[in-house]
N, C-alpha and C. Protein backbone atom coordinates (compact mmCIF):
# COMPACT_ATOMS: atom_id res chain seq x y z
N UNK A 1 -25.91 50.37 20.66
CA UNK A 1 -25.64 49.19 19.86
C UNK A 1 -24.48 49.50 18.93
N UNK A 2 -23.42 48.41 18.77
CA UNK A 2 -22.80 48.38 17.67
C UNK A 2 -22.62 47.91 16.23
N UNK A 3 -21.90 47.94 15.64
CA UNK A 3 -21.87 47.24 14.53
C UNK A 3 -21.62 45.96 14.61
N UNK A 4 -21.42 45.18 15.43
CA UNK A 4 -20.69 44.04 15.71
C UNK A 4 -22.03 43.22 16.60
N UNK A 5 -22.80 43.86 17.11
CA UNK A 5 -24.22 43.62 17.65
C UNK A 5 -25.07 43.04 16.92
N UNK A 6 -25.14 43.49 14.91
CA UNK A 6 -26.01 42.79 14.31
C UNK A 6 -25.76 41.48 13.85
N UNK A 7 -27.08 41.27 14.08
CA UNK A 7 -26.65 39.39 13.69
C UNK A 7 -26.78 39.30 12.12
N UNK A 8 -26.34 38.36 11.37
CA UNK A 8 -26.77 37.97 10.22
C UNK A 8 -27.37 37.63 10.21
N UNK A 9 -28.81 37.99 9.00
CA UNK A 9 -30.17 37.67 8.99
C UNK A 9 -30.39 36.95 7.70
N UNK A 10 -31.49 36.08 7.83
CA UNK A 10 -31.88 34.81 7.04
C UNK A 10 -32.87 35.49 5.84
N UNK A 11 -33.28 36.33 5.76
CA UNK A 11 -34.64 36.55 5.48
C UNK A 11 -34.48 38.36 5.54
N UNK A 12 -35.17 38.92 4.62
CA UNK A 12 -35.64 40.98 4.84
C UNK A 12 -36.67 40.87 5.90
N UNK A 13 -37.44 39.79 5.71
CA UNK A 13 -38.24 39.50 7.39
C UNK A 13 -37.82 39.37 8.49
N UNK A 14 -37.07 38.32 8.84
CA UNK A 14 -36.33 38.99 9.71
C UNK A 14 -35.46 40.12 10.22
N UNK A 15 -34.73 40.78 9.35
CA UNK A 15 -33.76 42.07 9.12
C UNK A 15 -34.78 43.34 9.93
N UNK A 16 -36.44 43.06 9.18
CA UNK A 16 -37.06 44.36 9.24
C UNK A 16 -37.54 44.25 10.87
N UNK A 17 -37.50 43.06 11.11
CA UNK A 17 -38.23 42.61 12.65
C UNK A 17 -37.25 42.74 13.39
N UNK A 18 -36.06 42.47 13.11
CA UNK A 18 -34.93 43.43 14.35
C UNK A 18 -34.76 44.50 14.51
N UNK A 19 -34.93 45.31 12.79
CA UNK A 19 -34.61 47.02 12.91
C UNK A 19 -35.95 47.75 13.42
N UNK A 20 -37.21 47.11 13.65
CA UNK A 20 -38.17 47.87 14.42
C UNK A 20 -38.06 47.65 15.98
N UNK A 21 -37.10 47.12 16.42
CA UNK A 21 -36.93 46.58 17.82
C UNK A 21 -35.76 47.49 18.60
N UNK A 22 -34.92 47.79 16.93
CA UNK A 22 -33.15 47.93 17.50
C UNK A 22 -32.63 49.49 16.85
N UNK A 23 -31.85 49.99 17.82
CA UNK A 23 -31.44 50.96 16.73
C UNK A 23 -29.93 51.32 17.15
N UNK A 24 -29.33 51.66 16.05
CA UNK A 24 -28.02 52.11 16.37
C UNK A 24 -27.35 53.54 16.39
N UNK A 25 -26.60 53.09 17.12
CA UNK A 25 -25.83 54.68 17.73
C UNK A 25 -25.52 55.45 16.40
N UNK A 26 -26.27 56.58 16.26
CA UNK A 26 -25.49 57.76 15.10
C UNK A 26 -24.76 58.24 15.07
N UNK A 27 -23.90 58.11 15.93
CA UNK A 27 -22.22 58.08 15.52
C UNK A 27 -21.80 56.70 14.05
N UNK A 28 -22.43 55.89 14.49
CA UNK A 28 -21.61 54.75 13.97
C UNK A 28 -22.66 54.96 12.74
N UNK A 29 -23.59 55.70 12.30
CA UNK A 29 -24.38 55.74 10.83
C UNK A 29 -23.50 56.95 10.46
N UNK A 30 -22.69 57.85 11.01
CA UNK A 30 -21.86 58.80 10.41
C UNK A 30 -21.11 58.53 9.90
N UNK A 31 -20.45 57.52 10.98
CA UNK A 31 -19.14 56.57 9.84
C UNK A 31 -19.13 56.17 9.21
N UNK A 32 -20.33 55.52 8.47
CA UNK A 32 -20.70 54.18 7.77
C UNK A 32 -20.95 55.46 6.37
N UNK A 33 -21.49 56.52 6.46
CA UNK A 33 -21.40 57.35 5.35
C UNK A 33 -20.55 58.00 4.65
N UNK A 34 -20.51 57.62 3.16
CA UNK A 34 -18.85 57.82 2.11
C UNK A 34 -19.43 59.30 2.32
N UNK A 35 -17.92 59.93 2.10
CA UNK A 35 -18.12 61.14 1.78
C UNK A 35 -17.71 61.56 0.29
N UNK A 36 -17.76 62.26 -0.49
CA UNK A 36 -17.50 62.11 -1.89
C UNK A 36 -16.35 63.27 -2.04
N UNK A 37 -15.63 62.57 -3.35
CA UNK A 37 -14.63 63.42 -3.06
C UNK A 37 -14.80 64.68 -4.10
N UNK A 38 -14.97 66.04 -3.41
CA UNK A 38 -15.33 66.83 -4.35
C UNK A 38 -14.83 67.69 -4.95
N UNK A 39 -13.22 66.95 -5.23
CA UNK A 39 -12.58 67.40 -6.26
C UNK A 39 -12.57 67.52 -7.85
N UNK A 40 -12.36 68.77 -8.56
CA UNK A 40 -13.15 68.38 -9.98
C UNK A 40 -11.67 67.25 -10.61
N UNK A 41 -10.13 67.62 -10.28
CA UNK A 41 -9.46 66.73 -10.71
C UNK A 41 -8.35 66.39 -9.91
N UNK A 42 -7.35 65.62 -9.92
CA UNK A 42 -6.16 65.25 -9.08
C UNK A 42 -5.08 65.32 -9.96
N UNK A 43 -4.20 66.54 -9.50
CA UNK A 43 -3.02 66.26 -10.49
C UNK A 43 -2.16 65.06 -9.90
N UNK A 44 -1.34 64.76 -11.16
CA UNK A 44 -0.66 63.76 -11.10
C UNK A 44 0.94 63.75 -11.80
N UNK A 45 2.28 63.62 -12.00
CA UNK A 45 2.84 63.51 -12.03
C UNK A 45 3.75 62.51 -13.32
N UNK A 46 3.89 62.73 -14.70
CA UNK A 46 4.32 61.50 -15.54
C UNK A 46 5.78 61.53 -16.10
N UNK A 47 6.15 61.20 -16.31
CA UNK A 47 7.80 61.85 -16.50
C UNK A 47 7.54 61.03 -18.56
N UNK A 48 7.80 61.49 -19.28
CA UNK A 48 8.46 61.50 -20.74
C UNK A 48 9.73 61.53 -21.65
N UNK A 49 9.49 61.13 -21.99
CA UNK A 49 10.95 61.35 -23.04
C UNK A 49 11.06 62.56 -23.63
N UNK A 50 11.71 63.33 -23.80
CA UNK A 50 11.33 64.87 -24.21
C UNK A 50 11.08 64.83 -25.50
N UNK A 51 11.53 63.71 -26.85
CA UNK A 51 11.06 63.93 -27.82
C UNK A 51 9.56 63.40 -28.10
N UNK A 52 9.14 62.54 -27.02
CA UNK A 52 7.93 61.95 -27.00
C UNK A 52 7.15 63.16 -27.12
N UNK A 53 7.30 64.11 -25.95
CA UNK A 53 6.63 65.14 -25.50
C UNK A 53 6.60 66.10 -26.77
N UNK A 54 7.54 66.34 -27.21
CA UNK A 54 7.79 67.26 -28.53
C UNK A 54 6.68 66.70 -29.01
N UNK A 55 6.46 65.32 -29.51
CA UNK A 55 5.60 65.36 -30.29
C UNK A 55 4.36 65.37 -30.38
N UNK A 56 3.97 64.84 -28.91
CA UNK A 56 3.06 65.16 -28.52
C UNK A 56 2.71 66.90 -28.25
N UNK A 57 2.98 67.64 -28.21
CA UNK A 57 2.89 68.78 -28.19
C UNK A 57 2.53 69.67 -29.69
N UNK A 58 3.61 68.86 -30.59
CA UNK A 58 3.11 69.39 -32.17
C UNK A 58 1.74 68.85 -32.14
N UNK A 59 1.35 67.45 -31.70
CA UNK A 59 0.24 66.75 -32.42
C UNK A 59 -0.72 67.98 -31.95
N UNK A 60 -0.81 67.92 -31.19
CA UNK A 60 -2.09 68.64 -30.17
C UNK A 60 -1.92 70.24 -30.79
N UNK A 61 -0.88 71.01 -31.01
CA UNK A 61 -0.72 72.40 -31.68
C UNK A 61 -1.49 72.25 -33.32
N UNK A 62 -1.70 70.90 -33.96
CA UNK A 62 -1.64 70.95 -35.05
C UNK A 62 -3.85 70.60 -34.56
N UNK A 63 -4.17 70.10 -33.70
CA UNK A 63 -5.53 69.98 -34.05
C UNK A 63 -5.85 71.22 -32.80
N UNK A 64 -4.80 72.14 -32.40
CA UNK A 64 -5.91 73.51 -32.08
C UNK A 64 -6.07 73.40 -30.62
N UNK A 65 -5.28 72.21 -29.76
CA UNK A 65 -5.74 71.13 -28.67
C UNK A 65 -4.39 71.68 -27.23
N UNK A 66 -5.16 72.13 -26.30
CA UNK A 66 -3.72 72.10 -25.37
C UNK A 66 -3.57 70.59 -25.01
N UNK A 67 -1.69 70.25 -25.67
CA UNK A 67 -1.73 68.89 -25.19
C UNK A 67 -2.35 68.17 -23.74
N UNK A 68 -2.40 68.88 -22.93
CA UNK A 68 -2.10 67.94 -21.37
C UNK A 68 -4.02 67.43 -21.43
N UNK A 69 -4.96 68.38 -22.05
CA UNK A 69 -6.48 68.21 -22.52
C UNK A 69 -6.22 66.99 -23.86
N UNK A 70 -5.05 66.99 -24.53
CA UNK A 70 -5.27 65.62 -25.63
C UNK A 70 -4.59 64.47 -24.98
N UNK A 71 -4.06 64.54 -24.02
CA UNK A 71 -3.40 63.44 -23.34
C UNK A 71 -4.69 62.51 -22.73
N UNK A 72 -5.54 63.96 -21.60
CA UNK A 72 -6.33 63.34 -20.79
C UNK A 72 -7.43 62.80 -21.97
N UNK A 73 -7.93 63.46 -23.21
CA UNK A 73 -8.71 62.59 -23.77
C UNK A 73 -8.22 61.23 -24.46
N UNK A 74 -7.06 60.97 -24.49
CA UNK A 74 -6.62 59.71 -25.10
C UNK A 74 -6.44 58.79 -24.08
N UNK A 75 -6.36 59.21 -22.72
CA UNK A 75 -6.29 58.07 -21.83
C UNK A 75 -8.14 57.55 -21.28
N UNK A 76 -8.92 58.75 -21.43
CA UNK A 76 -10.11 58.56 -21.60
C UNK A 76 -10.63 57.84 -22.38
N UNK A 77 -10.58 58.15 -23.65
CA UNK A 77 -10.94 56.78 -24.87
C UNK A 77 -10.04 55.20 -24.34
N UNK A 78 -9.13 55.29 -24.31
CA UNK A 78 -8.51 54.15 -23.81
C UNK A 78 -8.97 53.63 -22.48
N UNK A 79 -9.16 53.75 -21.60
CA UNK A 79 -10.45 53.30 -20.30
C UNK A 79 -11.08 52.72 -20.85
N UNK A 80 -12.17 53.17 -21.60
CA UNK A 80 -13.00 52.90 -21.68
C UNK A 80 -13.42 51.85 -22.64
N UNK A 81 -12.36 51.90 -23.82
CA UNK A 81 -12.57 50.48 -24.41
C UNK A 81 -11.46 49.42 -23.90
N UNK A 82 -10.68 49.66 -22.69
CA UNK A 82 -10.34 48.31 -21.96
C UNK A 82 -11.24 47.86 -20.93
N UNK A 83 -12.29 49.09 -20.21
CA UNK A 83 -13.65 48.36 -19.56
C UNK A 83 -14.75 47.91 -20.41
């Protein structure tokens, strides 16, 4: 059976009364499974103004902070209060 085999169902009653009848190829339940990505991060690439960066670099020297760790927490706080 394929993916294209199941019908749209009206009802979990019906759904459950086809899937005790029907079953599909496990190939196609392999596919259907995300795999996660188990990277801890993705670098990325930002280009700056170099005095931007200067200053960003004092800011972060002055609270003790490697900038590129005060960058990622300021874009973190910012996420999250635009979601």
């Amino acid at each position: 059976m394929q993916w294209a085999d199941v019908p749209p169902f009206e009802s979990e009653e019906e759904e459950a009364e086809f899937w005790t009848q029907s079953r599909i190829d496990v190939r196609l339940m392999n596919t259907a499974i995300l795999k996660a990505d188990n990277r801890e991060s993705t670098t990325v690439t930002l280009r700056f103004d170099p005095r931007m960066l200067a200053r960003i670099k004092r800011l972060a020297r002055s609270r003790y902070l490697n900038y590129q760790s005060m960058v990622k927490q300021w874009l973190s706080e910012r996420l999250e209060k635009e979601l």
